[in-house]
PDB file of N, CA and C in Angstrom:
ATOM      1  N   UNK A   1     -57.613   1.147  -9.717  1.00  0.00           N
ATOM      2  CA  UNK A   1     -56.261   0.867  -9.280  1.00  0.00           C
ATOM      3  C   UNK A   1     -55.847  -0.526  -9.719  1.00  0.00           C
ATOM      4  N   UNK A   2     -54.161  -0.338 -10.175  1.00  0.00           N
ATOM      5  CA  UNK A   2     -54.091  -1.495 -10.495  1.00  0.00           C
ATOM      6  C   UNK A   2     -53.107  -2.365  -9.587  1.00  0.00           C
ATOM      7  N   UNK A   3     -53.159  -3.148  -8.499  1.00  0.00           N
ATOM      8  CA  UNK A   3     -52.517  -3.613  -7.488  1.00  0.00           C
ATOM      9  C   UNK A   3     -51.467  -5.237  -7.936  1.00  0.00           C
ATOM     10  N   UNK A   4     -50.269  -5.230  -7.459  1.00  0.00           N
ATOM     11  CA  UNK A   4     -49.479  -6.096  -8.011  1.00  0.00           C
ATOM     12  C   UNK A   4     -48.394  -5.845  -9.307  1.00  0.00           C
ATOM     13  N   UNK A   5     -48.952  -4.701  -9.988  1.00  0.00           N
ATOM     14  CA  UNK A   5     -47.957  -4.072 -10.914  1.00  0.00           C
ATOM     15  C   UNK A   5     -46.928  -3.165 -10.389  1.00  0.00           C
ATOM     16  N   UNK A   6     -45.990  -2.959 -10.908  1.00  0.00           N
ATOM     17  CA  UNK A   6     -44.916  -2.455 -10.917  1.00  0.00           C
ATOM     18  C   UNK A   6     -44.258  -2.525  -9.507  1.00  0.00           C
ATOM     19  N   UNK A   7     -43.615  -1.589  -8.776  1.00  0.00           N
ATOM     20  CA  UNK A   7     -43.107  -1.806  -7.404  1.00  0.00           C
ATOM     21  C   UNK A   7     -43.232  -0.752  -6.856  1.00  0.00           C
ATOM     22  N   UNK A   8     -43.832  -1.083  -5.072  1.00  0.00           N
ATOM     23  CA  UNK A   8     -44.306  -0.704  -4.754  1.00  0.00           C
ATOM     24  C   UNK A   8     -42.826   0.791  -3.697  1.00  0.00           C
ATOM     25  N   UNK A   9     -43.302   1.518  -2.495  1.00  0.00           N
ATOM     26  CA  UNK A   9     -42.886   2.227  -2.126  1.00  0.00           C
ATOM     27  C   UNK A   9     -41.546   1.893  -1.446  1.00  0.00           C
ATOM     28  N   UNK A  10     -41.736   0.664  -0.646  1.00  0.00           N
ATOM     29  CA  UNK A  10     -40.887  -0.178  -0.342  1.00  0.00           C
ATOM     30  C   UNK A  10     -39.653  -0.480  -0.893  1.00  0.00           C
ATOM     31  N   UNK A  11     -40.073  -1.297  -2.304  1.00  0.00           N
ATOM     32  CA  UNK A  11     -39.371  -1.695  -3.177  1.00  0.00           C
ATOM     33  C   UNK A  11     -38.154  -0.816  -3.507  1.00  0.00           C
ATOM     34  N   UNK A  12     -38.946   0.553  -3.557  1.00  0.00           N
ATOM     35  CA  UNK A  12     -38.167   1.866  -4.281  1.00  0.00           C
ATOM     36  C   UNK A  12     -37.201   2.333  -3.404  1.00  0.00           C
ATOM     37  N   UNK A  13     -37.631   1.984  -2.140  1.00  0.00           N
ATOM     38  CA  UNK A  13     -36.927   2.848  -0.760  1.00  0.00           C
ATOM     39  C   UNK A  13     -35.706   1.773  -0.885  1.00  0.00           C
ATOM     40  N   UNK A  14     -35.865   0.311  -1.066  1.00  0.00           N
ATOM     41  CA  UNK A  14     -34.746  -0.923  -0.661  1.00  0.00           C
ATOM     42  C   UNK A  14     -33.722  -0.306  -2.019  1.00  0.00           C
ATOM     43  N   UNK A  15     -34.220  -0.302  -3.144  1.00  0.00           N
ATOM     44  CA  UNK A  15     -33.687  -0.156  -4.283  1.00  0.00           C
ATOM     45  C   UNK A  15     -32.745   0.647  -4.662  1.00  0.00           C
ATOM     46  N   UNK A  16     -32.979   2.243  -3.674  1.00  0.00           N
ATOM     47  CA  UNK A  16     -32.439   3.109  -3.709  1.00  0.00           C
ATOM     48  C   UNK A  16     -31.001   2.992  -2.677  1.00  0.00           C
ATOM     49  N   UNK A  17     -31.454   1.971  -1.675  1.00  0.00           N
ATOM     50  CA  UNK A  17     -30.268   2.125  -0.522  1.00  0.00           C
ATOM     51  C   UNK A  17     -29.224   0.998  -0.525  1.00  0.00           C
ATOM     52  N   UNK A  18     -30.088  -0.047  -1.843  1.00  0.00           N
ATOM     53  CA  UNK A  18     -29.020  -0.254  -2.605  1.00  0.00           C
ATOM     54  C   UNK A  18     -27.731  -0.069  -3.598  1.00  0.00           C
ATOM     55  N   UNK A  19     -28.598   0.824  -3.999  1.00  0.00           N
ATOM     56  CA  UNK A  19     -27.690   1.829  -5.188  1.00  0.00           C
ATOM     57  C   UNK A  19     -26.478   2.904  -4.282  1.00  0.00           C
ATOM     58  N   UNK A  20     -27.264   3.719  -3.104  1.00  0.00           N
ATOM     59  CA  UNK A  20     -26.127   4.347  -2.316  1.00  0.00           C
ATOM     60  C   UNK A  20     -24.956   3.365  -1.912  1.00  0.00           C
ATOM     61  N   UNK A  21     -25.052   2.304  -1.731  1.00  0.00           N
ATOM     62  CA  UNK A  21     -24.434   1.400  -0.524  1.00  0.00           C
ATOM     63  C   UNK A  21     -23.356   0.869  -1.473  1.00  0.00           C
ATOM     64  N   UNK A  22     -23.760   0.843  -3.090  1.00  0.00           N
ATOM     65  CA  UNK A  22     -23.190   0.571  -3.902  1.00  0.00           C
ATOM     66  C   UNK A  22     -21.843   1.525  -4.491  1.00  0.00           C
ATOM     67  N   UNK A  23     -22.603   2.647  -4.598  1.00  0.00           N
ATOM     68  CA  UNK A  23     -21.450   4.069  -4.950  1.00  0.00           C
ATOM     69  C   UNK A  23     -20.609   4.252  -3.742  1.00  0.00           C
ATOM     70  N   UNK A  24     -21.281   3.963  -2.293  1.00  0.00           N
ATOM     71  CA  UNK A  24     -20.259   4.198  -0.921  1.00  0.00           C
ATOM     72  C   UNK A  24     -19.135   3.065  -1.509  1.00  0.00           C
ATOM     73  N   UNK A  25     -19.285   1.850  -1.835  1.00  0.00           N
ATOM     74  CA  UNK A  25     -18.284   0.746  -1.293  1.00  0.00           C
ATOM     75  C   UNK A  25     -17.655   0.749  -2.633  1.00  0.00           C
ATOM     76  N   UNK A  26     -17.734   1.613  -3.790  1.00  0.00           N
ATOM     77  CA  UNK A  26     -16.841   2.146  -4.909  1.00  0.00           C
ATOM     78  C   UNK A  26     -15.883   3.159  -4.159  1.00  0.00           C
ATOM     79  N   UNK A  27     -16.472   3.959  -3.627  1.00  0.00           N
ATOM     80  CA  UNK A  27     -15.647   5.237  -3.405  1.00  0.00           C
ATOM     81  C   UNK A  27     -14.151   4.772  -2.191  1.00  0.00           C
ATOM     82  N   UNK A  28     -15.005   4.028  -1.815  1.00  0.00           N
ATOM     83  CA  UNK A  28     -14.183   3.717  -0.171  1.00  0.00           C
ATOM     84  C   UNK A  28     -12.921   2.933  -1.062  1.00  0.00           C
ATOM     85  N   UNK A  29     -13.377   1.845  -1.756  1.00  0.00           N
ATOM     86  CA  UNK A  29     -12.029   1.096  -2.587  1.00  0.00           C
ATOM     87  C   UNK A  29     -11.278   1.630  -3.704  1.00  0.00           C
ATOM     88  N   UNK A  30     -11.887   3.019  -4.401  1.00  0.00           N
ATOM     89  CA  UNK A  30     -11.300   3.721  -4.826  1.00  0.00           C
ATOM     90  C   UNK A  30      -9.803   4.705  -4.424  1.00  0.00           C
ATOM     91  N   UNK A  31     -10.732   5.279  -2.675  1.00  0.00           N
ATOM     92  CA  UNK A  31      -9.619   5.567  -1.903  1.00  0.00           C
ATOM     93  C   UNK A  31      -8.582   4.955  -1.037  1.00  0.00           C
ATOM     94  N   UNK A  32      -9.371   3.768  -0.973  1.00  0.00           N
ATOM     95  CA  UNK A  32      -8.037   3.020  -0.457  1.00  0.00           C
ATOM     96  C   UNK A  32      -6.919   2.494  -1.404  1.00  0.00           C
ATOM     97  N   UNK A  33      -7.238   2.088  -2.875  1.00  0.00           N
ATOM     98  CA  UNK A  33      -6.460   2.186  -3.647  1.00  0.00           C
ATOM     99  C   UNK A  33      -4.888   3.177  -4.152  1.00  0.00           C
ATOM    100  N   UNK A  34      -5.950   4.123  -4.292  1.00  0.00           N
ATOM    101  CA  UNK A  34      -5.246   5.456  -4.548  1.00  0.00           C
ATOM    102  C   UNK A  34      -4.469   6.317  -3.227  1.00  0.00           C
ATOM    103  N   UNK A  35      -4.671   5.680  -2.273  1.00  0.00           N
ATOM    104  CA  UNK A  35      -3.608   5.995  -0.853  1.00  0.00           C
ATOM    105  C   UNK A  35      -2.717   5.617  -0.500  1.00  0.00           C
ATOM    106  N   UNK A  36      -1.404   6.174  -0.722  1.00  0.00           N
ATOM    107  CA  UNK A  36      -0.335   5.446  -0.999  1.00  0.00           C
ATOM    108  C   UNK A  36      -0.091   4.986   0.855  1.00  0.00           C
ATOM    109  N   UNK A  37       0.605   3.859   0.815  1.00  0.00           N
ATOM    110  CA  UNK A  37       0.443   3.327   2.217  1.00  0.00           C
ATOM    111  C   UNK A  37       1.903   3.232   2.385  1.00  0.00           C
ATOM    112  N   UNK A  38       2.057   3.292   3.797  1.00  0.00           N
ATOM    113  CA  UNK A  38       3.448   3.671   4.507  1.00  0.00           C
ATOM    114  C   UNK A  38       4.340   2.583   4.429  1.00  0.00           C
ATOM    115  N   UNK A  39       5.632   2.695   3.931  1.00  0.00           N
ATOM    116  CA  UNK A  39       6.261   1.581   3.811  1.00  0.00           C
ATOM    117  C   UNK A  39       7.079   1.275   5.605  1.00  0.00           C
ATOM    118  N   UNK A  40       7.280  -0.041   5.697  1.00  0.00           N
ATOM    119  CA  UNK A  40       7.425  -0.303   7.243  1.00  0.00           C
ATOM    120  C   UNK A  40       9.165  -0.424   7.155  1.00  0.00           C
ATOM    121  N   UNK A  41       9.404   0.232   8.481  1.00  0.00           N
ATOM    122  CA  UNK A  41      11.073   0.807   8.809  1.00  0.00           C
ATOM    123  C   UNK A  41      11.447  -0.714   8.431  1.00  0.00           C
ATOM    124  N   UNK A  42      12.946  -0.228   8.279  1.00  0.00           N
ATOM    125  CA  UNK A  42      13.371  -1.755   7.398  1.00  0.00           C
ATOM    126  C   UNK A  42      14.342  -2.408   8.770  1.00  0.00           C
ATOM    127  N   UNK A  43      14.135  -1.905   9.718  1.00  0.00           N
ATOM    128  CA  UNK A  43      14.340  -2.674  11.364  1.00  0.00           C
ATOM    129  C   UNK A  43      13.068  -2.318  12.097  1.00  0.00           C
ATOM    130  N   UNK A  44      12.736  -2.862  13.038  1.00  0.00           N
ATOM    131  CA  UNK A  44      12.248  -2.758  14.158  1.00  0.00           C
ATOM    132  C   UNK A  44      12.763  -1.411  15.352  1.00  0.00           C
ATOM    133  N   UNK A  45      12.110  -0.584  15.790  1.00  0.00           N
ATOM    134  CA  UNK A  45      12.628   0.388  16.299  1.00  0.00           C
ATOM    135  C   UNK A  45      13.298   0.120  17.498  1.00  0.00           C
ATOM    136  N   UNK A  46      13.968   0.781  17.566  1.00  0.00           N
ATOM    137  CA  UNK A  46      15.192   0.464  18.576  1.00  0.00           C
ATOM    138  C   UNK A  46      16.195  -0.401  18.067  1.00  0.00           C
ATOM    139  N   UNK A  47      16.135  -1.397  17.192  1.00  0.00           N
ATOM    140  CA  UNK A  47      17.087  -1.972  16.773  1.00  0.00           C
ATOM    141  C   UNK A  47      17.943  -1.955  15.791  1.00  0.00           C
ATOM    142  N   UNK A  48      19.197  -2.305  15.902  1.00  0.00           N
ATOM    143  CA  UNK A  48      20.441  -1.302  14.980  1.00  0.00           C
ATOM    144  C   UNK A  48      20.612  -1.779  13.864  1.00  0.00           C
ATOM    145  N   UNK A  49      20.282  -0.868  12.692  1.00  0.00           N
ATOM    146  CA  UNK A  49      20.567  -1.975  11.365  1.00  0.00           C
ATOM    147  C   UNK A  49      21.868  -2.476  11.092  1.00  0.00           C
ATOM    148  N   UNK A  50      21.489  -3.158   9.953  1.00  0.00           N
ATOM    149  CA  UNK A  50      22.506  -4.181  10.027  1.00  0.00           C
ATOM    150  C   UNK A  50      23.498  -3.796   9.251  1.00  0.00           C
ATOM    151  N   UNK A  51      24.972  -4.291   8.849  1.00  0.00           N
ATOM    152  CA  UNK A  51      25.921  -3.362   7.970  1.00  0.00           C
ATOM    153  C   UNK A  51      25.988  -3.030   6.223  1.00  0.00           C
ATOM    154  N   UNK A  52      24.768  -4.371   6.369  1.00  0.00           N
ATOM    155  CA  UNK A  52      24.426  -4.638   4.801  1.00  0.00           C
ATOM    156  C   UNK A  52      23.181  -3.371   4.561  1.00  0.00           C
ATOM    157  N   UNK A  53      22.507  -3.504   5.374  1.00  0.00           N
ATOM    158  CA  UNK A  53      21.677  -2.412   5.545  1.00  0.00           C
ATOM    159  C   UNK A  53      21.737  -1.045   5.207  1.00  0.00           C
ATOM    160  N   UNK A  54      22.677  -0.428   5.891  1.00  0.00           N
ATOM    161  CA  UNK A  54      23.880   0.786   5.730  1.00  0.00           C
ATOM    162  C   UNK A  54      24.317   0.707   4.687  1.00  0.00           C
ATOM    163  N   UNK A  55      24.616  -0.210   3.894  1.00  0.00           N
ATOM    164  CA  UNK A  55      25.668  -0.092   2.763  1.00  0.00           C
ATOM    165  C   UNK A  55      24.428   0.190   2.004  1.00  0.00           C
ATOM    166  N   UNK A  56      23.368  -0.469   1.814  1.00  0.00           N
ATOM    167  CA  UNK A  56      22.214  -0.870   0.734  1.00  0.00           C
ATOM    168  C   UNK A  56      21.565   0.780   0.630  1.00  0.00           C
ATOM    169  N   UNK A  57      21.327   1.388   1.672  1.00  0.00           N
ATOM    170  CA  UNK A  57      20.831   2.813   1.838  1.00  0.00           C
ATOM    171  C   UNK A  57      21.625   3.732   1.488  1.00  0.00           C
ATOM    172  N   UNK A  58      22.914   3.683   2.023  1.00  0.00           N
ATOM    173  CA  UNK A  58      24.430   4.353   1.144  1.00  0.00           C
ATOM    174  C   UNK A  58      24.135   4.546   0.115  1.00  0.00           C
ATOM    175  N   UNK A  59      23.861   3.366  -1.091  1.00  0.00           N
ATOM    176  CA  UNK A  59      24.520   3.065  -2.454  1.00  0.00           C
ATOM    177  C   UNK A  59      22.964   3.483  -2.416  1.00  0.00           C
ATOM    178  N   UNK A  60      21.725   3.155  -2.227  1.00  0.00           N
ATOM    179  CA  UNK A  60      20.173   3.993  -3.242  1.00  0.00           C
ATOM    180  C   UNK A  60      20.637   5.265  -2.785  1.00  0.00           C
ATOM    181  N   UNK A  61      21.080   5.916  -1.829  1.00  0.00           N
ATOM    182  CA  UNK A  61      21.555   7.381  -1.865  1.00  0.00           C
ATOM    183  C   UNK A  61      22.051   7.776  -3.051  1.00  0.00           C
ATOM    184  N   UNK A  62      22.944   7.181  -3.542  1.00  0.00           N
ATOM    185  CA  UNK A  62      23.876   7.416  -4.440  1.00  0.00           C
ATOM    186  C   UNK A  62      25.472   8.004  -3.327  1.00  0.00           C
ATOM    187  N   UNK A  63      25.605   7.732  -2.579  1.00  0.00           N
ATOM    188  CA  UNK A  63      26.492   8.381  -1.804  1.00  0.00           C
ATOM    189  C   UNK A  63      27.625   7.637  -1.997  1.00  0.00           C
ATOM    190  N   UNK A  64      27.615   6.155  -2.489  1.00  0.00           N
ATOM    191  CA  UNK A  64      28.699   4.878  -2.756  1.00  0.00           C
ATOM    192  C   UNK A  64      28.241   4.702  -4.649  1.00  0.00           C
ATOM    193  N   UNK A  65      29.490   4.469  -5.335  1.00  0.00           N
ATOM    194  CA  UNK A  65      29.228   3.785  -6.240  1.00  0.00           C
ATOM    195  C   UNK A  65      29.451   2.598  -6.251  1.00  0.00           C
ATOM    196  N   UNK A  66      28.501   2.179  -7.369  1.00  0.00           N
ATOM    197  CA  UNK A  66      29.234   0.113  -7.245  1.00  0.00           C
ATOM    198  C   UNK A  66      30.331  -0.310  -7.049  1.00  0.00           C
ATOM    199  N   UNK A  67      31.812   0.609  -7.182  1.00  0.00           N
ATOM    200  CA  UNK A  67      32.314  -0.143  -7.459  1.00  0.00           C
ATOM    201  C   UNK A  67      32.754   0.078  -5.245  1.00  0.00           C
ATOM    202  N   UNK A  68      32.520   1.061  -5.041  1.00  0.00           N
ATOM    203  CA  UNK A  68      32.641   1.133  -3.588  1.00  0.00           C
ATOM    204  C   UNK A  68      32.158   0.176  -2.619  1.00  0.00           C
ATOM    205  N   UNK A  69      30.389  -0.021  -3.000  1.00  0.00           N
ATOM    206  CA  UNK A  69      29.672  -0.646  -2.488  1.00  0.00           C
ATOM    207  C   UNK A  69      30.213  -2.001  -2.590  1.00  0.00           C
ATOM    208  N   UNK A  70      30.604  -2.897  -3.532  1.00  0.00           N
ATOM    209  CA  UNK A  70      31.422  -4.096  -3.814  1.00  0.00           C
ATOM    210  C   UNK A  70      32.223  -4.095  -3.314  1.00  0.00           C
ATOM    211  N   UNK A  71      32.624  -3.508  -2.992  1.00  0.00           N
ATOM    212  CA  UNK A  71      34.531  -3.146  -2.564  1.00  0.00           C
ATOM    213  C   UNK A  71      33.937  -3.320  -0.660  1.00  0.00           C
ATOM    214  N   UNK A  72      33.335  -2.997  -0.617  1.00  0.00           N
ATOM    215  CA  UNK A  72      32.646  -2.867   1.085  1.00  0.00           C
ATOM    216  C   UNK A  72      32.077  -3.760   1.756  1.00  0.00           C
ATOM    217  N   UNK A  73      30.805  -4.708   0.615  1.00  0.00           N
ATOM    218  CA  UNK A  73      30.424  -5.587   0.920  1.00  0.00           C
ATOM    219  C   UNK A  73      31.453  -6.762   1.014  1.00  0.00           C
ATOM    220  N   UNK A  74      32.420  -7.340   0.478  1.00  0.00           N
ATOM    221  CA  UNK A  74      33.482  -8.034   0.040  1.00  0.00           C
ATOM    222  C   UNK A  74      34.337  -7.848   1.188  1.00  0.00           C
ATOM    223  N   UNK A  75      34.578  -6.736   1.718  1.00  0.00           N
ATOM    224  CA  UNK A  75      35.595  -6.449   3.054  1.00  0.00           C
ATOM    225  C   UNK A  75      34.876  -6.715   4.480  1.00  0.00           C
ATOM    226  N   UNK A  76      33.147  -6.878   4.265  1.00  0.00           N
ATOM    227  CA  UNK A  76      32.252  -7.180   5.397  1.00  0.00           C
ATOM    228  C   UNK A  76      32.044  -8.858   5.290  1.00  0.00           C
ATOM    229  N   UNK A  77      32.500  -9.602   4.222  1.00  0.00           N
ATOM    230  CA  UNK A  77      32.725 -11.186   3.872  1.00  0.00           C
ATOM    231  C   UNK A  77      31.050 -11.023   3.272  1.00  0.00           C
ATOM    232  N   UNK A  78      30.282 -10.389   2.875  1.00  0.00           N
ATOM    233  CA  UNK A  78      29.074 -10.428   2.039  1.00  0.00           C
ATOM    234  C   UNK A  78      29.310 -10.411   0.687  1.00  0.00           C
ATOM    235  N   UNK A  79      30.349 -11.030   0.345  1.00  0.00           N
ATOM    236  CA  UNK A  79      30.349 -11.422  -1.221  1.00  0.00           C
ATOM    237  C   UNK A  79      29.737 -10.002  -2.301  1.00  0.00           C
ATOM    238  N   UNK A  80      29.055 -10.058  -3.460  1.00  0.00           N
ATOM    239  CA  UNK A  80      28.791  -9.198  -4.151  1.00  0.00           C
ATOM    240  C   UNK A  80      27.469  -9.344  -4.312  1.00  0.00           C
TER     241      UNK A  80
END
C-alpha cells in the first residue's frame, strides 16, 4: 500500500459536495434571473393617483394621442 498518495475517501466525499453546492448556486441564479419580477403599483394602495398619472396610462394605452395628451397636460398647468 501506498499511503499519502492521491486522495483519500474524505477528500472525494468534500470534493463532490463541492461540486453539487456549485451546480445548486448556478441553478438558483439562473432562476432568479430568468423570473421576471413584479413591477410595484405606481401608487401606494389606497391612494389616488395622481392626474399626471392618468394621463401617462391614458396615452401608453394609446387611448390619447400626443397631441391630446399635450393639450391635457397644459390645461392641468404640467407644461409638456
Amino acid at each position: 500500500m501506498m499511503w499519502g498518495y492521491g486522495m483519500s475517501g474524505w477528500a472525494w466525499g468534500f470534493g463532490v459536495l463541492v461540486v453539487i453546492g456549485v451546480v445548486i448556486l448556478v441553478i438558483v441564479l439562473v432562476r432568479m434571473l430568468a423570473t421576471p419580477r413584479p413591477t410595484p403599483p405606481p401608487t401606494l394602495p389606497g391612494a389616488a393617483p395622481s392626474p399626471k398619472q392618468i394621463l401617462d396610462e391614458r396615452y401608453a394605452r394609446g387611448e390619447l394621442t400626443t397631441e391630446e395628451y399635450r393639450e391635457r397636460l397644459a390645461a392641468l398647468g404640467l407644461g409638456s
